[in-house]
Structure formats: structure tokens, C-alpha cells
N, C-alpha and C. Protein backbone atom coordinates (compact mmCIF):
# COMPACT_ATOMS: atom_id res chain seq x y z
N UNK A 1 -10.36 -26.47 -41.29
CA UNK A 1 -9.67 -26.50 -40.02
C UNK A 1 -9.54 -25.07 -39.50
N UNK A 2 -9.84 -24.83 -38.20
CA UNK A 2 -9.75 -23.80 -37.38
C UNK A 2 -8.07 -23.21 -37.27
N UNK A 3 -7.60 -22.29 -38.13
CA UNK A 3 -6.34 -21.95 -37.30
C UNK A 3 -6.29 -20.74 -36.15
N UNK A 4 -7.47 -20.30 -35.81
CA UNK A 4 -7.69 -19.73 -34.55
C UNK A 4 -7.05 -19.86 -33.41
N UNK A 5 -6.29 -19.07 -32.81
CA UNK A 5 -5.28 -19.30 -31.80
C UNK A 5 -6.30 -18.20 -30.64
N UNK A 6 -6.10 -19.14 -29.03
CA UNK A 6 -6.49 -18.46 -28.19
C UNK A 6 -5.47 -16.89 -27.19
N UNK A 7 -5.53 -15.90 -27.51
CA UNK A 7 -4.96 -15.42 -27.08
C UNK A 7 -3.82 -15.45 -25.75
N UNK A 8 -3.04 -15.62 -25.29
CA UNK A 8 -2.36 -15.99 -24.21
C UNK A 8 -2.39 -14.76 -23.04
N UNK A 9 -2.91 -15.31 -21.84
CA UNK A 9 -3.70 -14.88 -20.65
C UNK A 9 -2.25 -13.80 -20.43
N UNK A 10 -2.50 -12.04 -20.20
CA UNK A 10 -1.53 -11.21 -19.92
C UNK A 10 -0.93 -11.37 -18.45
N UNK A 11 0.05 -11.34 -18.04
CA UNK A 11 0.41 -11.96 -16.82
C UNK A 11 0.11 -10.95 -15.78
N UNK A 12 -0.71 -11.50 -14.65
CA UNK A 12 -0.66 -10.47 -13.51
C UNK A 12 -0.19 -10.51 -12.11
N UNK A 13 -0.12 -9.48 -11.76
CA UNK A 13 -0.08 -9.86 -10.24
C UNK A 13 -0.96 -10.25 -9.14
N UNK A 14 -0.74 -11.27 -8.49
CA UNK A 14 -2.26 -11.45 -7.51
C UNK A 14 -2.27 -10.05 -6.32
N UNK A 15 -3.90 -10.35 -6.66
CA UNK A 15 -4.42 -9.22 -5.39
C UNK A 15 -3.84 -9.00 -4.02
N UNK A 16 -3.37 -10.36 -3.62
CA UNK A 16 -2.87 -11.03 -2.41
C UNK A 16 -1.35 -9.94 -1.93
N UNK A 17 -0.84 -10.12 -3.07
CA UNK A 17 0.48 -9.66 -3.29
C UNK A 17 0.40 -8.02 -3.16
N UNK A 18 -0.42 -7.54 -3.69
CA UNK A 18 -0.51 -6.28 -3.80
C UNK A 18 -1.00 -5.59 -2.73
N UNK A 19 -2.04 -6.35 -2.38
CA UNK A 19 -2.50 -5.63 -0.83
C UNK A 19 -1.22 -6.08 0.36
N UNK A 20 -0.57 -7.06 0.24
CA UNK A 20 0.41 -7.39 1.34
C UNK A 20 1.62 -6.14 1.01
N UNK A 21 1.86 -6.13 -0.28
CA UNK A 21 3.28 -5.00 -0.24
C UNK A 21 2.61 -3.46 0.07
N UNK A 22 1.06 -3.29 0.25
CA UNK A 22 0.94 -2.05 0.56
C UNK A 22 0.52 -2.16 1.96
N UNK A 23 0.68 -2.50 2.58
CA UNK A 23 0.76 -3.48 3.98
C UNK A 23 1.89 -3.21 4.76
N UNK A 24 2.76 -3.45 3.88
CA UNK A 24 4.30 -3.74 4.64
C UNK A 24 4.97 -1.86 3.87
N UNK A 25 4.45 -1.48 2.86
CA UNK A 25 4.68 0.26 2.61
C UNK A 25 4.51 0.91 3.64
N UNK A 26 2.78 1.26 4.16
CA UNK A 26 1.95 1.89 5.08
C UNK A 26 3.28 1.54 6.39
N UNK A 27 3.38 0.05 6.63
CA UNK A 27 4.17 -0.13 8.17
C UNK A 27 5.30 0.24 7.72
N UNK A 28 6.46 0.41 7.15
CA UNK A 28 7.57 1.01 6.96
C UNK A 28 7.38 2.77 6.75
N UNK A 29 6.68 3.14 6.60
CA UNK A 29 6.62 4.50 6.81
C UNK A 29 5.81 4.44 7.69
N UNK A 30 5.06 4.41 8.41
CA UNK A 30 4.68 4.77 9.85
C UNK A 30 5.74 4.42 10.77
N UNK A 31 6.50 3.34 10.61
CA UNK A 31 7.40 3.06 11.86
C UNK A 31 8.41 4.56 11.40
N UNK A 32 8.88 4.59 10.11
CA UNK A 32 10.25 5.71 10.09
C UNK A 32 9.42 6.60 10.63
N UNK A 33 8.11 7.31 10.30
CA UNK A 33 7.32 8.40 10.70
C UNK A 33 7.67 8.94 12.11
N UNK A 34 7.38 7.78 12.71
CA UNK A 34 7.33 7.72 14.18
C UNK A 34 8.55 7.70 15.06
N UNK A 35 9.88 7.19 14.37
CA UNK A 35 10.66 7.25 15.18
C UNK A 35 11.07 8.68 14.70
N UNK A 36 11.38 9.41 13.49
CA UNK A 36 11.63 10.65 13.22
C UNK A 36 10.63 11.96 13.93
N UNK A 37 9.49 11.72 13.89
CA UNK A 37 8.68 12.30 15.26
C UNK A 37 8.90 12.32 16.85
N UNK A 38 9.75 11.30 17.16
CA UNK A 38 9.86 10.74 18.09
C UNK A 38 11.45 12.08 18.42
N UNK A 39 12.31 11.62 17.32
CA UNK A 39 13.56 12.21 17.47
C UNK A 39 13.62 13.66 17.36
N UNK A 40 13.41 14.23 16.24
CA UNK A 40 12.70 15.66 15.51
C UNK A 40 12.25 16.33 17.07
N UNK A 41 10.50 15.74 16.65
CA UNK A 41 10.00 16.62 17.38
C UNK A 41 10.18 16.34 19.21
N UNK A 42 10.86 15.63 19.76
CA UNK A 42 10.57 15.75 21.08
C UNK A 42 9.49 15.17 21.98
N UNK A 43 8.94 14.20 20.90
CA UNK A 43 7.54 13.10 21.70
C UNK A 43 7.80 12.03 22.12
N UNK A 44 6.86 12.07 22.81
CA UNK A 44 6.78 11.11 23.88
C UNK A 44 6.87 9.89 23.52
N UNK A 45 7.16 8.04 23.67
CA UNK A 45 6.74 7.20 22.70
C UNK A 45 5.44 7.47 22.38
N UNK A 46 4.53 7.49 23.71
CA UNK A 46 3.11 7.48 22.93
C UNK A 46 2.64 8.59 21.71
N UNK A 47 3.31 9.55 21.56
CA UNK A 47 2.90 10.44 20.73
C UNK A 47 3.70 10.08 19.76
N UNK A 48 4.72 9.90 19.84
CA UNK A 48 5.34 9.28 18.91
C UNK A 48 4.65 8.01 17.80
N UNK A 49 3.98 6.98 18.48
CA UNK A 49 3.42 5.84 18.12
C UNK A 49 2.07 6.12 17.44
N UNK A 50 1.70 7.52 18.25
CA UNK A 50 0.38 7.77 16.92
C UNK A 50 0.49 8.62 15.77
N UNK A 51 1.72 9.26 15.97
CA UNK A 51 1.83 9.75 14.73
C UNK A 51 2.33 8.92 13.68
N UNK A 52 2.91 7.72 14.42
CA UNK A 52 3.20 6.69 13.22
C UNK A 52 1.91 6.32 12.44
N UNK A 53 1.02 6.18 13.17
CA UNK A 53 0.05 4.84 12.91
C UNK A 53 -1.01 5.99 12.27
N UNK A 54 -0.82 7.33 12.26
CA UNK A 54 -1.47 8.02 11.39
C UNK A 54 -1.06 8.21 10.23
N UNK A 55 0.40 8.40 10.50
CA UNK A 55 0.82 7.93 8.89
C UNK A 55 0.79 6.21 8.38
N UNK A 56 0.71 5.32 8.92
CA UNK A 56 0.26 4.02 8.56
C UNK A 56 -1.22 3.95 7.62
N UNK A 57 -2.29 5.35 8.63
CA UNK A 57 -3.69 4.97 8.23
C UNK A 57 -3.83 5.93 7.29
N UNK A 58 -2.91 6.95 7.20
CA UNK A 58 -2.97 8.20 5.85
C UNK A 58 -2.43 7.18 4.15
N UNK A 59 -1.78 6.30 4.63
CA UNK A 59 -0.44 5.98 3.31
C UNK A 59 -1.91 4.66 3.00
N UNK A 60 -2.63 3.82 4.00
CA UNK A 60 -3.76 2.81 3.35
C UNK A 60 -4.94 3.69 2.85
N UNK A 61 -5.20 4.86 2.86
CA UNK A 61 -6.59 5.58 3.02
C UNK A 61 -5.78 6.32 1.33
N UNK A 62 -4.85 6.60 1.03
CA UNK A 62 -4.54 6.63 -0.40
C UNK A 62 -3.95 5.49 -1.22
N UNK A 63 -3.60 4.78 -0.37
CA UNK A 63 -3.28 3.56 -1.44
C UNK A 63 -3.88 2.86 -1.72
N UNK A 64 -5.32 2.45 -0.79
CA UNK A 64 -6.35 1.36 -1.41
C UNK A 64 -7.07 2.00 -2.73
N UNK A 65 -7.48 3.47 -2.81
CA UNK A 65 -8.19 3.25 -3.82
C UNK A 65 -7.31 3.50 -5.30
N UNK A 66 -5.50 3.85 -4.90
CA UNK A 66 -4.81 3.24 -6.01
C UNK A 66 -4.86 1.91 -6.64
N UNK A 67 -4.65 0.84 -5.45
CA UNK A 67 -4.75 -0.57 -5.62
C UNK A 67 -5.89 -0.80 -6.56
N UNK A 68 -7.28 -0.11 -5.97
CA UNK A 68 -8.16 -0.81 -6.29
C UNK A 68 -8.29 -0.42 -8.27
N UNK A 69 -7.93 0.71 -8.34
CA UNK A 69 -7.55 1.13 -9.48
C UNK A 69 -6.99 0.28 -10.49
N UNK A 70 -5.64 -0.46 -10.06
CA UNK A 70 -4.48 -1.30 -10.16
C UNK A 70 -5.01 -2.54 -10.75
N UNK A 71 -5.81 -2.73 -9.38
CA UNK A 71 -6.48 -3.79 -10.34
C UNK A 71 -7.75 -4.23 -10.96
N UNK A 72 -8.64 -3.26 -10.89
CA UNK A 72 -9.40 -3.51 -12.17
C UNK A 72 -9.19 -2.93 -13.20
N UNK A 73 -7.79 -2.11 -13.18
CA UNK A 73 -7.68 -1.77 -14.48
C UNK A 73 -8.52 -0.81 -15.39
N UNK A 74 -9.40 -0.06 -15.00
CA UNK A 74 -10.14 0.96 -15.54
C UNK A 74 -10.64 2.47 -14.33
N UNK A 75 -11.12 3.06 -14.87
CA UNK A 75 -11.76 4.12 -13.84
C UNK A 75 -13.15 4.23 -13.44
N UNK A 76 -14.09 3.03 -14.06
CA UNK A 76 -15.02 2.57 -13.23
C UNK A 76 -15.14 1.54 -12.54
């Protein structure tokens, strides 16, 4: 008789999840970005609104290839 036991699957987080909370990171610091740009420096909304959304596209342009890191789990 086999007493071979199948290892039990390590629990993860779905991809889904992970790209949505770095989703909703990126937009919570671009919005504070922007209204503190807004206040701080003396801009305009519109200048205001792109400096958000540059920090929106700075915080995804380092966090995807954390994520992607995250989840395959190795460095290749």
C-alpha cells in the first residue's frame, strides 16, 4: 500500500487581486499627488491632473514588473 501523501497546494493570491490592488495604489497616489500639486505648487486643475496621472503611470511602470515578479515567483 502506497502511504504517499500529495503535497497540499501553497495558498495564493489570484493575479486578479493583485493587479486590481495595484490599480487602486497607482489611483490613490496619483489622486493625493495631484491634489497636493494642485495645493503646494499653485496649478492649475489641468496641471494639476497630469501630474497626478504621471504619478498614476510612474507607480504602474514600477509596480508591474514587481507584480510580475510576485507572481512567478522567480527572477526569470
Amino acid at each position: 500500500m502506497d502511504t504517499t501523501q500529495i503535497t497540499p497546494p501553497k495558498p495564493t493570491t489570484s493575479r486578479a487581486i493583485l493587479i486590481t490592488l495595484l490599480f487602486l495604489v497607482g489611483s490613490n497616489l496619483g489622486f493625493i499627488s495631484g491634489i497636493f500639486a494642485g495645493a503646494v505648487g499653485h496649478l492649475s486643475p489641468y496641471a494639476a491632473t497630469v501630474a497626478g496621472a504621471g504619478v498614476f503611470g510612474a507607480t504602474l511602470a514600477i509596480g508591474l514588473p514587481i507584480l510580475i515578479f510576485i507572481i512567478k515567483g522567480d527572477g526569470g
